[in-house]
Protein backbone atom coordinates (compact mmCIF):
# COMPACT_ATOMS: atom_id res chain seq x y z
CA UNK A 1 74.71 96.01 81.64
CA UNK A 2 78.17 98.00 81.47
CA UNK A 3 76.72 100.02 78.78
CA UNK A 4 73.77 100.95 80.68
CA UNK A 5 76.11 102.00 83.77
CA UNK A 6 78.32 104.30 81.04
CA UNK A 7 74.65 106.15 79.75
CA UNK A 8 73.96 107.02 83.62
CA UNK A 9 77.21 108.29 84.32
CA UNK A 10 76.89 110.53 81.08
CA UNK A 11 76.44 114.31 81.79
CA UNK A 12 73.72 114.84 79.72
CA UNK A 13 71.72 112.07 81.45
CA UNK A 14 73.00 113.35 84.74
CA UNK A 15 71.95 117.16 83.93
CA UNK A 16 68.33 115.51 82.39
CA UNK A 17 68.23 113.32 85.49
CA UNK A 18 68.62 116.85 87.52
CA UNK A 19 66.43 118.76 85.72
CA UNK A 20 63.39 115.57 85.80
CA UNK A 21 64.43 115.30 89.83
CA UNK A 22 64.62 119.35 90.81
CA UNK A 23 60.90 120.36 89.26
CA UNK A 24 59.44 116.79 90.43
CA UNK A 25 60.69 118.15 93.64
CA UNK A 26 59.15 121.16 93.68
CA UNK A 27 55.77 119.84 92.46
CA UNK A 28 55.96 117.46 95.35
CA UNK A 29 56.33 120.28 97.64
CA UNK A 30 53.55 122.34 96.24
CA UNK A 31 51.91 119.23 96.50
CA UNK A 32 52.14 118.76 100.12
CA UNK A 33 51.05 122.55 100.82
CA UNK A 34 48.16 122.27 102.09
CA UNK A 35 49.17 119.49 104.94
CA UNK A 36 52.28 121.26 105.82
CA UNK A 37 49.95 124.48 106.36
CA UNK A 38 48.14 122.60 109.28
CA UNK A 39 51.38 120.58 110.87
CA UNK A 40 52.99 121.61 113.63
CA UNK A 41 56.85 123.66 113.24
CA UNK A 42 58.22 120.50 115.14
CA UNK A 43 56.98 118.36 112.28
CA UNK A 44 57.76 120.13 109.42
CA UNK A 45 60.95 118.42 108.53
CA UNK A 46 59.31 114.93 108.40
CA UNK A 47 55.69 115.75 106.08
CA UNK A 48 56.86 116.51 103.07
CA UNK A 49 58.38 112.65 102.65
CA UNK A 50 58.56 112.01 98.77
CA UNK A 51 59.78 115.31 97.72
CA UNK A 52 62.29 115.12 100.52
CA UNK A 53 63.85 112.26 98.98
CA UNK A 54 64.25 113.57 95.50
CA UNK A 55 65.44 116.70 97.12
CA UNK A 56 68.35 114.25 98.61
CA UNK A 57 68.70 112.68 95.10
CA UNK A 58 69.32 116.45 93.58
CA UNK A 59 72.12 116.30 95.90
CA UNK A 60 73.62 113.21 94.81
CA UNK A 61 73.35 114.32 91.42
CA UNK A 62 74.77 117.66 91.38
CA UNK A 63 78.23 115.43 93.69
CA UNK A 64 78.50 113.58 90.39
CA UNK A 65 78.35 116.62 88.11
CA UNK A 66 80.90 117.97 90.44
CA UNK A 67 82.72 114.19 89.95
CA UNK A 68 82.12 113.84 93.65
CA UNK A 69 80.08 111.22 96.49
CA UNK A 70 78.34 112.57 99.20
CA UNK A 71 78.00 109.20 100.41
CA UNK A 72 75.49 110.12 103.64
CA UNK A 73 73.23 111.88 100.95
CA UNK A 74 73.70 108.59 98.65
CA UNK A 75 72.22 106.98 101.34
CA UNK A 76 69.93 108.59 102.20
CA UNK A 77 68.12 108.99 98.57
CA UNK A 78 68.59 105.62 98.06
CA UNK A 79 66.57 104.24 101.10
CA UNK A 80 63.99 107.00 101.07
CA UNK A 81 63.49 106.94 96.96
CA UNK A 82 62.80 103.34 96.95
CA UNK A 83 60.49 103.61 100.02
CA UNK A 84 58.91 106.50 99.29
CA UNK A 85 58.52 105.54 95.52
CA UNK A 86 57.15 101.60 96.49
CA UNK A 87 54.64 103.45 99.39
CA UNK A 88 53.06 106.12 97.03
CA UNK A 89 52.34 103.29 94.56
CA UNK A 90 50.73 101.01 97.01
CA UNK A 91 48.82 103.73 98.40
CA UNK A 92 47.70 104.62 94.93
CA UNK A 93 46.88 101.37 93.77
CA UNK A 94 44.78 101.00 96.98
CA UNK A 95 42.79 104.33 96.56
CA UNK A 96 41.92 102.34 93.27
CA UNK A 97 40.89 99.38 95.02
CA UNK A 98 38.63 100.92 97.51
CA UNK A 99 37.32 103.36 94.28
CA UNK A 100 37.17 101.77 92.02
CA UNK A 101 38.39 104.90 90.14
CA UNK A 102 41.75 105.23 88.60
CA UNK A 103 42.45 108.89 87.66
CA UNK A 104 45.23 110.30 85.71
CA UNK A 105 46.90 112.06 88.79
CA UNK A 106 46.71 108.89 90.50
CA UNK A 107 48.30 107.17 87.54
CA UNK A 108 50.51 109.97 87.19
CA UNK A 109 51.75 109.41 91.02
CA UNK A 110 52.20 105.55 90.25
CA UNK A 111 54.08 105.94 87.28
CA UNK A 112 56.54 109.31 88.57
CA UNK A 113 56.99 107.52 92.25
CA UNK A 114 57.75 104.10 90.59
CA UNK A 115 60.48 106.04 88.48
CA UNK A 116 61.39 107.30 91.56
CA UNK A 117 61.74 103.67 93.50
CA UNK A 118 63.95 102.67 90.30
CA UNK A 119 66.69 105.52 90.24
CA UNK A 120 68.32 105.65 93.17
CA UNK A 121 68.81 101.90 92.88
CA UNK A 122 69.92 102.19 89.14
CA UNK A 123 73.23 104.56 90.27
CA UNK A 124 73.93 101.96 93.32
CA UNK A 125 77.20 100.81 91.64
CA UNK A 126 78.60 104.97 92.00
CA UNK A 127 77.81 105.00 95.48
CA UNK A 128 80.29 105.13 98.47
CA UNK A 129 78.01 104.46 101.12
CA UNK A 130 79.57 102.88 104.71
CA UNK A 131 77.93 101.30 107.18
CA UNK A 132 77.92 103.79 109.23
CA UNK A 133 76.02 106.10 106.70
CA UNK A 134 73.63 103.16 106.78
CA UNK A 135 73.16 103.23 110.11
CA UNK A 136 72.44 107.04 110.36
CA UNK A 137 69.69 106.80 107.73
CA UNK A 138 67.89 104.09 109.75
CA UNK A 139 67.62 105.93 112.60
CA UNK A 140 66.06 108.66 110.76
CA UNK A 141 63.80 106.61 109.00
CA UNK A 142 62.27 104.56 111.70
CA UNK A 143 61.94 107.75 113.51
CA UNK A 144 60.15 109.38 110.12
CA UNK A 145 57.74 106.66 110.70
CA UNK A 146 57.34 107.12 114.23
CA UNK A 147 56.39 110.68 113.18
CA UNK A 148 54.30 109.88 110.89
CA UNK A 149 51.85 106.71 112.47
CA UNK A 150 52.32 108.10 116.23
CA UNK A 151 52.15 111.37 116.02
CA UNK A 152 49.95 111.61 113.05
CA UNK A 153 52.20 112.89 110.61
CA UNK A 154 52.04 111.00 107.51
CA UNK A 155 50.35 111.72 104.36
CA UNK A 156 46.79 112.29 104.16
CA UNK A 157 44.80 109.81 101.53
CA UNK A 158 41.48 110.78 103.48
CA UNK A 159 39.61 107.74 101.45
CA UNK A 160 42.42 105.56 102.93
CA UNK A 161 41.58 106.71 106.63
CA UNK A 162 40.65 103.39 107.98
CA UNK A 163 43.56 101.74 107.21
CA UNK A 164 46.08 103.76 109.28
CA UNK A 165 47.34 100.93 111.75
CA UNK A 166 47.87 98.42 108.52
CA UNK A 167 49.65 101.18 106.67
CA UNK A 168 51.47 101.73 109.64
CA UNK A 169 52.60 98.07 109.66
CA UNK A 170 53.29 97.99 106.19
CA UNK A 171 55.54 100.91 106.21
CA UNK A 172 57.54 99.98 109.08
CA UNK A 173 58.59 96.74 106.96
CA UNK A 174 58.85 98.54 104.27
CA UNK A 175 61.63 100.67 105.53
CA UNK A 176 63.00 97.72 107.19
CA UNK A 177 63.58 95.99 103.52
CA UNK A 178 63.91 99.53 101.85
CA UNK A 179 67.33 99.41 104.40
CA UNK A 180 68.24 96.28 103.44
CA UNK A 181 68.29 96.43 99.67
CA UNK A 182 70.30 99.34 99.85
CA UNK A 183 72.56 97.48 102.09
CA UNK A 184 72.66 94.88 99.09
CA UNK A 185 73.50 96.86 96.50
CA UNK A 186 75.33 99.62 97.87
CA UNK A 187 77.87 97.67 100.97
CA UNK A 188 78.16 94.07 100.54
CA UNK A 189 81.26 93.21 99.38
CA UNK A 190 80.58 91.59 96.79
CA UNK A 191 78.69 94.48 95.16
CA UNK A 192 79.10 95.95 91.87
CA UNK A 193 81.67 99.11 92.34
CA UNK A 194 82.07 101.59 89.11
CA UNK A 195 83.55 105.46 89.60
CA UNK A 196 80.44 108.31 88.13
CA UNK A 197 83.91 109.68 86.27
């Protein structure tokens, strides 16, 4: 396991890491262009919700590069990555479902958000998160959800349409034990602590 830990704190896997992160990033923005065209100014900030959480990743990364934590942003990757990355493969896998269909952008999603749910849990160990961070990211990820199931927000899988209240439900508990894994890994005391230099 230790030599795993010393190949993630290498710079080249930090700078490929980057690279993978910054242009899956930008796809998932391009991606999300045509919601964020119809939603609100007011809203903005909480559509775009997968590419938003590499985005904070990108951070994190660059802070190690730099052989710094940003613990806040630590945090906040590692909730949203895992949520984010577990949601857009349940979603996907339920498009399937109601399909029948599997397509190779849908596999595509399952396989890049699943790499997604992995990472930010992978690099636990470097992070320097408090409670307090903790604490800061649930707010605004309970409220992310609010946005999204109350006010209509969240991302548009028209085939999925029907389902809205029971995604709704699932999500909420899914940022409830998105919180608490993070909590595991990243504050207990009895966590695994290593430094990214």
């Amino acid at each position: 396991m230790h030599e795993l830990f010393y190949i993630l704190k290498s710079k080249p896997i930090l700078w490929s890491m980057l690279i993978i992160n910054v242009l899956g990033t930008a796809y998932g923005y391009y991606w999300y262009g045509w919601q964020l065209e119809d939603t609100a100014p007011v809203f903005l900030l909480f559509v775009p919700d997968s590419p938003t959480a590499s985005l904070f990743f990108c951070f994190v990364l660059i802070a190690f590069l730099l052989g710094k934590n940003w613990p806040l942003l630590e945090a906040l990757a590692a909730v949203t990555l895992f949520k984010y990355g577990i949601w857009a493969v349940v979603m996907n896998i339920m498009v399937m479902q109601v399909t029948g269909v599997l397509s190779p952008i849908a596999l595509m999603l399952i396989l890049s958000h699943f790499g997604m749910a992995i990472e930010g849990l992978l690099y636990s160990p470097f992070y320097r998160i408090k409670s307090w961070h903790l604490i800061l990211v649930a707010v605004w990820t309970l409220h992310n959800d609010v946005i999204d199931y109350v006010f209509g927000q969240m991302p548009r899988y028209s085939i999925l349409h029907e389902y809205t209240l029971q995604i709704g439900y699932f999500t909420f508990w899914l940022s409830i034990a998105s919180l608490l894994l993070v909590y595991i890994l990243s504050i207990r005391n009895t966590r695994t602590k290593l430094t990214i230099q």
